[in-house]
Protein backbone atom coordinates (compact mmCIF):
# COMPACT_ATOMS: atom_id res chain seq x y z
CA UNK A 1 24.84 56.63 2.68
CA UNK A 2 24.70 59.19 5.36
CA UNK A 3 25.99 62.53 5.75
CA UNK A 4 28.09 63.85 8.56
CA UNK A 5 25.33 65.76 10.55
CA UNK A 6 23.00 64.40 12.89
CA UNK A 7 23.70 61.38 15.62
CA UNK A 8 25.19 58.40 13.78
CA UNK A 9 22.66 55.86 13.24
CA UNK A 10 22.87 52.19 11.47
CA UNK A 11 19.25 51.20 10.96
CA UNK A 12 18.00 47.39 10.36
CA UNK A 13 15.04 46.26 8.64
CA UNK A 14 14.48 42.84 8.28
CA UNK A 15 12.06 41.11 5.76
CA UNK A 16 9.35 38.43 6.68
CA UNK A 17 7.71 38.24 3.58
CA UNK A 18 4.63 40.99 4.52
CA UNK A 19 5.69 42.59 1.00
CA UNK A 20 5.96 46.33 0.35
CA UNK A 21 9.52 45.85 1.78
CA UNK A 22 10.98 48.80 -0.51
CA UNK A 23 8.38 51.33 0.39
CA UNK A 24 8.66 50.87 4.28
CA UNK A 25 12.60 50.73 4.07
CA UNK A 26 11.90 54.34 2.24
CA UNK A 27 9.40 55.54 4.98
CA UNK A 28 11.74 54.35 7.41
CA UNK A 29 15.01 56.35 6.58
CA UNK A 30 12.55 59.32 6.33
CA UNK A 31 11.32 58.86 10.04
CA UNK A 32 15.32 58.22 11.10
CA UNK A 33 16.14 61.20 9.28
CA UNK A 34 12.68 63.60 10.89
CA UNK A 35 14.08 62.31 14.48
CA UNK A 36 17.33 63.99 13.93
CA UNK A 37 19.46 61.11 12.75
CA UNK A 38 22.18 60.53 10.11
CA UNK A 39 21.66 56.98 8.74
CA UNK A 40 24.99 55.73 7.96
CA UNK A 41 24.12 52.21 7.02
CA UNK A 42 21.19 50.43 6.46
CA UNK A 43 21.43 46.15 7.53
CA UNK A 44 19.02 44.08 5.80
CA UNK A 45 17.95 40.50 5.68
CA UNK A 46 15.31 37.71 5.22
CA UNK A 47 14.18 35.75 7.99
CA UNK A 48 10.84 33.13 8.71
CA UNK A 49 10.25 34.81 12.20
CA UNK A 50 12.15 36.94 14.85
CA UNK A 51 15.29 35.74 17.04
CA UNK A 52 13.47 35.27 20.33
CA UNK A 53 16.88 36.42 22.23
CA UNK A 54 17.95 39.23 19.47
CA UNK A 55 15.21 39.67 16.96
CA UNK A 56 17.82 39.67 14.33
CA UNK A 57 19.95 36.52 14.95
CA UNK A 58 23.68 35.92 15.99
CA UNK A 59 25.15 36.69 12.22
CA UNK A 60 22.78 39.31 11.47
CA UNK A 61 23.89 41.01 15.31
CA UNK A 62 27.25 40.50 14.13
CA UNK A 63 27.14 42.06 10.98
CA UNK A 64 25.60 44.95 12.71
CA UNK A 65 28.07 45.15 15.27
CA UNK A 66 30.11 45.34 12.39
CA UNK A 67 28.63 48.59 11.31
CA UNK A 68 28.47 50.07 14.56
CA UNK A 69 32.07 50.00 15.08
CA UNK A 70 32.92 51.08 10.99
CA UNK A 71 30.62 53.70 11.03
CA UNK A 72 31.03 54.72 15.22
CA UNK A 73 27.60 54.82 15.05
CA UNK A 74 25.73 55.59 18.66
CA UNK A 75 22.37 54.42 17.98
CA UNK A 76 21.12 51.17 16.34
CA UNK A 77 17.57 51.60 15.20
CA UNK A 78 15.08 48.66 14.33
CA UNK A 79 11.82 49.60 11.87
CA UNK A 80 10.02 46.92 13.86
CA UNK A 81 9.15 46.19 17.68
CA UNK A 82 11.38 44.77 19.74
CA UNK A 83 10.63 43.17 23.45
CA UNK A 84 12.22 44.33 26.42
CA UNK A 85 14.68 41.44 26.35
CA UNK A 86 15.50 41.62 23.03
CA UNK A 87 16.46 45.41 23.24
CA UNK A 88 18.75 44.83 26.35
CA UNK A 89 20.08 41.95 25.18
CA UNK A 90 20.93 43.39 21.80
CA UNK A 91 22.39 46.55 23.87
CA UNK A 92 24.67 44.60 25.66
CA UNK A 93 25.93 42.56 22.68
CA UNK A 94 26.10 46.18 20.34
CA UNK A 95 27.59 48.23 23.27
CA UNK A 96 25.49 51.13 22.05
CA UNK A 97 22.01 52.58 22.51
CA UNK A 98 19.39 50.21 20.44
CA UNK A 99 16.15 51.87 19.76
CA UNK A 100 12.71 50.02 18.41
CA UNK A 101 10.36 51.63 15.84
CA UNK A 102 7.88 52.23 18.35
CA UNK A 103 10.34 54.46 20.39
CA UNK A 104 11.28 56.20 16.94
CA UNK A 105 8.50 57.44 16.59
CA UNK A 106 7.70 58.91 19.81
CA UNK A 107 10.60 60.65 19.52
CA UNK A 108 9.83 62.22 16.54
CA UNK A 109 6.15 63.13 18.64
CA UNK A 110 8.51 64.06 21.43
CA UNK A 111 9.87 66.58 18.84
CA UNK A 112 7.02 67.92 17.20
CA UNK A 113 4.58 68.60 20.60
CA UNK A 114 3.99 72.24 20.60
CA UNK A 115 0.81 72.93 22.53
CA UNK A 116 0.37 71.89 26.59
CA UNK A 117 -2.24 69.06 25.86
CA UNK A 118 0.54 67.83 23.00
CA UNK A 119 3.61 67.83 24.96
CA UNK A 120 1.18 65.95 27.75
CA UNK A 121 0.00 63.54 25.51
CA UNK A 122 3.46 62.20 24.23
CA UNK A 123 5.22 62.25 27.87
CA UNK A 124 1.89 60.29 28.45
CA UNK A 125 2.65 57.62 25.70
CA UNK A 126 6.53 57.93 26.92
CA UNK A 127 6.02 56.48 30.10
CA UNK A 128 3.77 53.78 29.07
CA UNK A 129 6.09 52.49 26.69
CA UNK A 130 8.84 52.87 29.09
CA UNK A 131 6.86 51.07 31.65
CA UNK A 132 6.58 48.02 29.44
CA UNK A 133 11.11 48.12 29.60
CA UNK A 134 11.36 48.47 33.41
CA UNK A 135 11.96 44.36 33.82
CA UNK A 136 14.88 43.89 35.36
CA UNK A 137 16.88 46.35 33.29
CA UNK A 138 19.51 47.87 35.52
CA UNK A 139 22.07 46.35 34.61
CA UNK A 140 22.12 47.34 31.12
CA UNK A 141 21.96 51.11 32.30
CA UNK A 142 24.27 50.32 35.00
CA UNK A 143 27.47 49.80 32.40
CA UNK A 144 26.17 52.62 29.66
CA UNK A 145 25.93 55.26 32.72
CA UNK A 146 28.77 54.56 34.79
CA UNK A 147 27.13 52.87 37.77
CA UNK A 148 26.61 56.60 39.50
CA UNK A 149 23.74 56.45 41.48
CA UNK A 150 22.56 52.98 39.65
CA UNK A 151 25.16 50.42 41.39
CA UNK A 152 23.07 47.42 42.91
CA UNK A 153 19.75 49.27 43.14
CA UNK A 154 18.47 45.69 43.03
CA UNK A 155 14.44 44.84 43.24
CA UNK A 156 14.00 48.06 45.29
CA UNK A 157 14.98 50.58 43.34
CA UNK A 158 12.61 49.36 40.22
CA UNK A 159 10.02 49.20 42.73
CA UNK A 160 10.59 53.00 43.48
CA UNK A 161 10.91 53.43 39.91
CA UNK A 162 7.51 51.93 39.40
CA UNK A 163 5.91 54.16 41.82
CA UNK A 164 7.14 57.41 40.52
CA UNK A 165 6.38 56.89 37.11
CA UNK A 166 2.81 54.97 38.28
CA UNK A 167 2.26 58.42 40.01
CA UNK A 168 3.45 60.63 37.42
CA UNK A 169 1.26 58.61 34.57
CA UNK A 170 -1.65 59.24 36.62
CA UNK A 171 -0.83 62.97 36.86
CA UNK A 172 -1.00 63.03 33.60
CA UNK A 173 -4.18 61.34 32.86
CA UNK A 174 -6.09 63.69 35.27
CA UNK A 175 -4.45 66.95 33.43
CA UNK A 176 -5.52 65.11 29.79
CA UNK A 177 -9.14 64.61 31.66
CA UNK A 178 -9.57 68.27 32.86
CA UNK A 179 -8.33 69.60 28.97
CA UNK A 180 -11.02 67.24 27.35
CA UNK A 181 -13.58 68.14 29.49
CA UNK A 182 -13.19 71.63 27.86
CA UNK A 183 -12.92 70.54 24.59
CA UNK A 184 -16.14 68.82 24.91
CA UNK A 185 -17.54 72.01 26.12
CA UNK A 186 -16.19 73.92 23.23
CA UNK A 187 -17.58 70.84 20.90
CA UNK A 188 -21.53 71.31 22.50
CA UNK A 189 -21.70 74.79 21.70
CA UNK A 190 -20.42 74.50 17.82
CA UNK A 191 -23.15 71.88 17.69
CA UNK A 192 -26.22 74.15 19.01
CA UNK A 193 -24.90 76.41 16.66
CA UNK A 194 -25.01 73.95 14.26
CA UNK A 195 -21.74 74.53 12.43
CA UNK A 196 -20.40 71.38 9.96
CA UNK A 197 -17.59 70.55 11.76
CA UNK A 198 -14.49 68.92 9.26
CA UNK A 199 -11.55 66.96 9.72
CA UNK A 200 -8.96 66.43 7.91
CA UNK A 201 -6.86 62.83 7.87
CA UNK A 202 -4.13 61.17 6.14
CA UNK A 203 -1.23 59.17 6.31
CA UNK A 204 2.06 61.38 7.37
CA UNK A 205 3.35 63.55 4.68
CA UNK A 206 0.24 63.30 2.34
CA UNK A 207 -0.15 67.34 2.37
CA UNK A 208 -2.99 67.85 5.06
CA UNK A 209 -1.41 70.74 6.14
CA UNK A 210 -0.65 72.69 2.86
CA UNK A 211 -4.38 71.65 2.00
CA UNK A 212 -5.12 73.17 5.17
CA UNK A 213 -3.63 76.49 4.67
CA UNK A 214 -4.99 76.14 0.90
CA UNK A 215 -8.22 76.41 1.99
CA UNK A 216 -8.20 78.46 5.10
CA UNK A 217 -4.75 80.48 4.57
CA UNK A 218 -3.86 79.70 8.02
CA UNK A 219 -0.35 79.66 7.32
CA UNK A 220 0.56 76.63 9.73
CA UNK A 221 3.95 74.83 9.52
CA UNK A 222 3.91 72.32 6.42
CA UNK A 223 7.00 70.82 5.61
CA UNK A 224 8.55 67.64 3.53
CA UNK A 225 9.14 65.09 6.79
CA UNK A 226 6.62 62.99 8.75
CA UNK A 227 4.64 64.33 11.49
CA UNK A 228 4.91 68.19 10.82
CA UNK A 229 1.92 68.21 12.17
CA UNK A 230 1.49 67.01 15.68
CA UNK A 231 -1.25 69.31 17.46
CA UNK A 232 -4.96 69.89 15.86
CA UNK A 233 -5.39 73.20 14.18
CA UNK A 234 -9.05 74.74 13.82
CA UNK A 235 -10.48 77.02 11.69
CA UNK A 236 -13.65 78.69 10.51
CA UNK A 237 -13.80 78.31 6.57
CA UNK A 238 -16.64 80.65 4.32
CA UNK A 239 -18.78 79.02 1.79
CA UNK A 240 -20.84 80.68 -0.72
CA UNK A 241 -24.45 79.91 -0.13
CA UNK A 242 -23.77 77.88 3.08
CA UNK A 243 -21.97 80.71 5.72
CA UNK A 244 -19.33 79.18 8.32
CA UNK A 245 -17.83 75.44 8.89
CA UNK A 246 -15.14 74.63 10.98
CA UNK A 247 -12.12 72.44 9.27
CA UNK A 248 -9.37 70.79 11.38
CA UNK A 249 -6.20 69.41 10.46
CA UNK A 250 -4.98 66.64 12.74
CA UNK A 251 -2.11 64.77 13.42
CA UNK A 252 -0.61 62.49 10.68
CA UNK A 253 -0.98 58.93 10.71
CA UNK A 254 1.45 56.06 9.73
CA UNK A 255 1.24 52.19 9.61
CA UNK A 256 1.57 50.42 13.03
CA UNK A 257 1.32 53.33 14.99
CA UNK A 258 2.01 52.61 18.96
CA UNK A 259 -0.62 52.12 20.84
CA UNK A 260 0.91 53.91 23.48
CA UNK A 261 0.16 56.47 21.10
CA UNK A 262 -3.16 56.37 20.14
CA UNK A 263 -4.14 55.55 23.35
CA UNK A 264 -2.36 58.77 24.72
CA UNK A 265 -3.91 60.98 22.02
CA UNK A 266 -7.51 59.22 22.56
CA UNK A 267 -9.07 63.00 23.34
CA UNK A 268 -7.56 64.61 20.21
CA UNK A 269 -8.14 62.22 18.06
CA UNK A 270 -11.65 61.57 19.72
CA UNK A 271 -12.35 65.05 18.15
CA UNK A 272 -11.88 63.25 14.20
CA UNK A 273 -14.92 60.65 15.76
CA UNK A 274 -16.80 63.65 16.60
CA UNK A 275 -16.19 65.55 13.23
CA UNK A 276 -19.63 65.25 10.20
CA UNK A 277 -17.12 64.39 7.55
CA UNK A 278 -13.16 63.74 7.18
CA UNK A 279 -11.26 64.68 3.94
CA UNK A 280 -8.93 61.73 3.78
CA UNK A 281 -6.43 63.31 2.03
CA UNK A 282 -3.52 61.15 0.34
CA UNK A 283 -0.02 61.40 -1.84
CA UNK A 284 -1.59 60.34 -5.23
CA UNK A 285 2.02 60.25 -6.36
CA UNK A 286 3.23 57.57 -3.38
CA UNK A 287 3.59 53.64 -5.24
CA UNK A 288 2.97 52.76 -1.54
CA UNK A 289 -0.99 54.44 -1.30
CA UNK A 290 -3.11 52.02 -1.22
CA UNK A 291 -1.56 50.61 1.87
CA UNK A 292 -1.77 53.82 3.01
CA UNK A 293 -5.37 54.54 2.62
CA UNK A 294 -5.67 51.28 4.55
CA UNK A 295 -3.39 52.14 7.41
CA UNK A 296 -5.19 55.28 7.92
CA UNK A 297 -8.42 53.60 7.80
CA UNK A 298 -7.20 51.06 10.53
CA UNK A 299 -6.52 54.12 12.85
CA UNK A 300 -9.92 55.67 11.89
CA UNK A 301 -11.76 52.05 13.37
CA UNK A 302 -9.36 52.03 16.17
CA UNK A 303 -10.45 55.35 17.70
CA UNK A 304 -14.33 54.91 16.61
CA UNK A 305 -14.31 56.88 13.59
CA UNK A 306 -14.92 54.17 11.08
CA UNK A 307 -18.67 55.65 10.20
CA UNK A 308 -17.51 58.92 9.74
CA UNK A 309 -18.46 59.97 6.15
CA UNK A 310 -15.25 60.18 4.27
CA UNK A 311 -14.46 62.39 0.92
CA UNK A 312 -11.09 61.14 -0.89
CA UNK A 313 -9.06 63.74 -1.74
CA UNK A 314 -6.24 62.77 -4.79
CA UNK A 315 -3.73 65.32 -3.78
CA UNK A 316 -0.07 65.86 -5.25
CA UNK A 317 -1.65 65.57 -8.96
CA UNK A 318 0.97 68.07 -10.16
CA UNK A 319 3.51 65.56 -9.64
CA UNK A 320 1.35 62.77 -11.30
CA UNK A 321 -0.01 64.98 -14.25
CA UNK A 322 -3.54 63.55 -13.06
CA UNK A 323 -6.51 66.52 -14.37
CA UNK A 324 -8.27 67.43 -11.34
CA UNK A 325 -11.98 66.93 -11.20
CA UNK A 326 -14.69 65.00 -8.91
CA UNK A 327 -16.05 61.30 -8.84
CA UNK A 328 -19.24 60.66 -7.89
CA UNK A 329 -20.96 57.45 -6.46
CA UNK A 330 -24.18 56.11 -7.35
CA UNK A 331 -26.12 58.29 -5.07
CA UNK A 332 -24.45 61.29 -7.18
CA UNK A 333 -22.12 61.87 -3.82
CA UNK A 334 -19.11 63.78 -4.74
CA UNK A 335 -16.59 60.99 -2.86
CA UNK A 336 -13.29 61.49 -4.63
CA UNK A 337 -11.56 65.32 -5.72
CA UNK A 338 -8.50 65.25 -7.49
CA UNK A 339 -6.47 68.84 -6.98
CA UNK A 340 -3.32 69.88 -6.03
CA UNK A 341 -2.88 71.60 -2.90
CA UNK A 342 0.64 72.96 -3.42
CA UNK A 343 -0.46 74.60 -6.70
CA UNK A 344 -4.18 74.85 -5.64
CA UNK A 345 -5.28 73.34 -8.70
CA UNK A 346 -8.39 71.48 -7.87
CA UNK A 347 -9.19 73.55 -4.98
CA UNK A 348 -12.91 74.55 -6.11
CA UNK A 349 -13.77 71.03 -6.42
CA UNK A 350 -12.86 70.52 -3.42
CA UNK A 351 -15.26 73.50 -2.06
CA UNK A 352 -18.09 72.48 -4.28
CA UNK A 353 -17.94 69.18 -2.63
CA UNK A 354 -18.05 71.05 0.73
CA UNK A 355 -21.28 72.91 0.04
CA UNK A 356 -22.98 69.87 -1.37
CA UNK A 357 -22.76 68.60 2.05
CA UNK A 358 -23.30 71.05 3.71
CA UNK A 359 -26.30 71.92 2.17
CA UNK A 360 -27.52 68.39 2.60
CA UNK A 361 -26.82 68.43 6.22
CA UNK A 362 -29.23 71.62 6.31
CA UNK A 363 -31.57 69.93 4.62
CA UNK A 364 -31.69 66.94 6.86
CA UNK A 365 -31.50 68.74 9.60
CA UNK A 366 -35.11 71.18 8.76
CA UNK A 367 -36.76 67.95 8.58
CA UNK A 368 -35.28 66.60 12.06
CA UNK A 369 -37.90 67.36 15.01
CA UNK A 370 -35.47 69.98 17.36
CA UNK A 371 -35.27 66.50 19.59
CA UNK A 372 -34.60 63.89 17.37
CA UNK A 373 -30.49 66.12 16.74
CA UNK A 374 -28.62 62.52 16.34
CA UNK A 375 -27.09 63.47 13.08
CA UNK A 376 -24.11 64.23 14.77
């Protein structure tokens, strides 16, 4: 199934019954692929519960042993989270490099950082989930690196090990302090200037960032693979009869995202909790959206931005042959806009709903006393 570039990959992904098996096996080759991979086989199978020792069981390590060796793969990748035992044990039984989903994906963040506070952020996350493997794991790296420098480093050297990266993660959390410290600074001053500030969220891949450029022709990188986005873009966006707002496009999200990660992106994403109104945006065309839409609201509660007002926004109708338009709820709220944002079709819909709020955000905010300025 895979082609020749790329490392060499066989990927597993095992099925307990959570359903929506086809659709995550889908997403999954995609992320393999976005991290630079060449997926050469993929190993399935049903099971009640993980292998405590291999995740995967004896026959089902076998088989991808099997693989490995057809296929001289170099990586083994799971699409669900293994222990720390169960990746060094299946390591030493695979004689390759066996990756979890977790570490997957902050590969592909590894990848994708672009600004300081990004790269920061996912060396951040890197070292936490690292920090969770260093349990008596030397010997493991003593056979796949030769034993240079690694030969019977016993309790001490993990204790050194410990250290350095315990000093090096705080490091990090001061820097990630000091840059949201100034983004809070920059945050006070759009609100005494009272700007509607707008954020744009989705699950990975759902268009975000060709809405984004739709609307503000930023012209930042969109492309067809999962997290193209990694760093939060801002812009100042024109409406007729309203003046400035500020839109943001953010960072994708994705079902069971680390928490290594969200916890290391807590400041950027802090800045969706902050934001008057997110435009969930979502593939219209994916069979699998609904368990998106719920995925990405999960996030949303997990970094305290569950009471956020939200706007659906239907995107990809040209590919579902949907007519774009607005739906309203019963307090004539424009809540769902079906467009386009590849073909733009849709688009004003989109901006009327923008100046409806708006406008009722100015309207609140006139009959606010200059101290009661809680709408935020």
């Amino acid at each position: 199934m895979g082609g020749e570039e790329g490392i060499r990959a066989v990927l597993v992904q095992l099925d307990f019954g959570e359903g929506g098996y086809a659709e995550r096996l889908t997403e999954f080759k995609l992320l393999a692929s976005s991290a630079g991979t060449s997926p050469q086989e993929v190993i399935r199978g049903k099971r009640q519960a993980p292998d405590p020792a291999t995740f995967a069981g004896k026959g089902k390590v076998a088989e991808i042993a099997s693989a490995v060796s057809q296929y001289q793969a170099v990586i083994v990748i799971f699409n669900h989270e293994l222990s720390a035992g169960q990746q060094r044990n299946l390591e030493n039984m695979l004689d390759c490099r066996v990756i979890d989903r977790n570490a997957l994906i902050l590969d592909i963040f590894a990848q994708r950082a672009q600004t300081h506070e990004g790269k920061l952020q996912v060396e951040l996350a890197q070292l936490q989930h690292l920090a969770t493997r260093l349990v008596r794991g030397w010997t493991h790296l003593e056979r796949q690196k030769g034993g240079i420098g690694l030969r019977g480093p016993g309790e001490k050297q993990l204790e050194t090990d410990r250290r350095l990266l315990g000093k090096r993660v705080s490091l990090l959390k001061q820097s990630l302090k000091q840059l949201e410290r100034q983004r809070a600074v920059r945050r006070r001053a759009r609100t005494r200037g009272d700007i509607l500030t707008v954020s744009l969220v989705g699950y990975t891949n759902a268009g975000k960032t060709s809405l984004f450029n739709a609307l503000t022709k930023a012209g930042g990188f969109a492309a067809d693979q999962l997290f193209a986005t990694l760093d939060t873009t801002s812009r100042r966006l024109f409406l007729e009869n309203v003046g400035q707002i500020v839109i943001s496009d953010t960072v994708g999200f994705i079902r069971d995202l680390p928490h290594t990660l969200v916890a290391a992106f807590h400041a950027t994403l802090e800045e969706t909790g902050n934001s008057d109104l997110l435009l969930h945006v979502v593939d219209s065309a994916s069979p699998d959206r609904d368990q998106q839409i719920a995925a990405v609201n999960q996030v949303l509660a997990e970094i305290g931005a569950a009471a956020v007002p939200q706007i659906i926004v239907w995107n990809k109708i040209d590919a579902t042959m949907a007519s774009p338009g607005v739906e309203r709820d019963e307090y004539a709220r424009i809540r769902r806009v079906r467009l386009s944002a590849r073909t733009g079709v849709g688009l004003d819909f989109l901006r009327t709903a923008l100046i409806e709020v708006a406008q009722e955000r100015a309207s609140r905010s006139q009959v606010e006393t200059p101290e009661d300025d809680d709408f935020r």
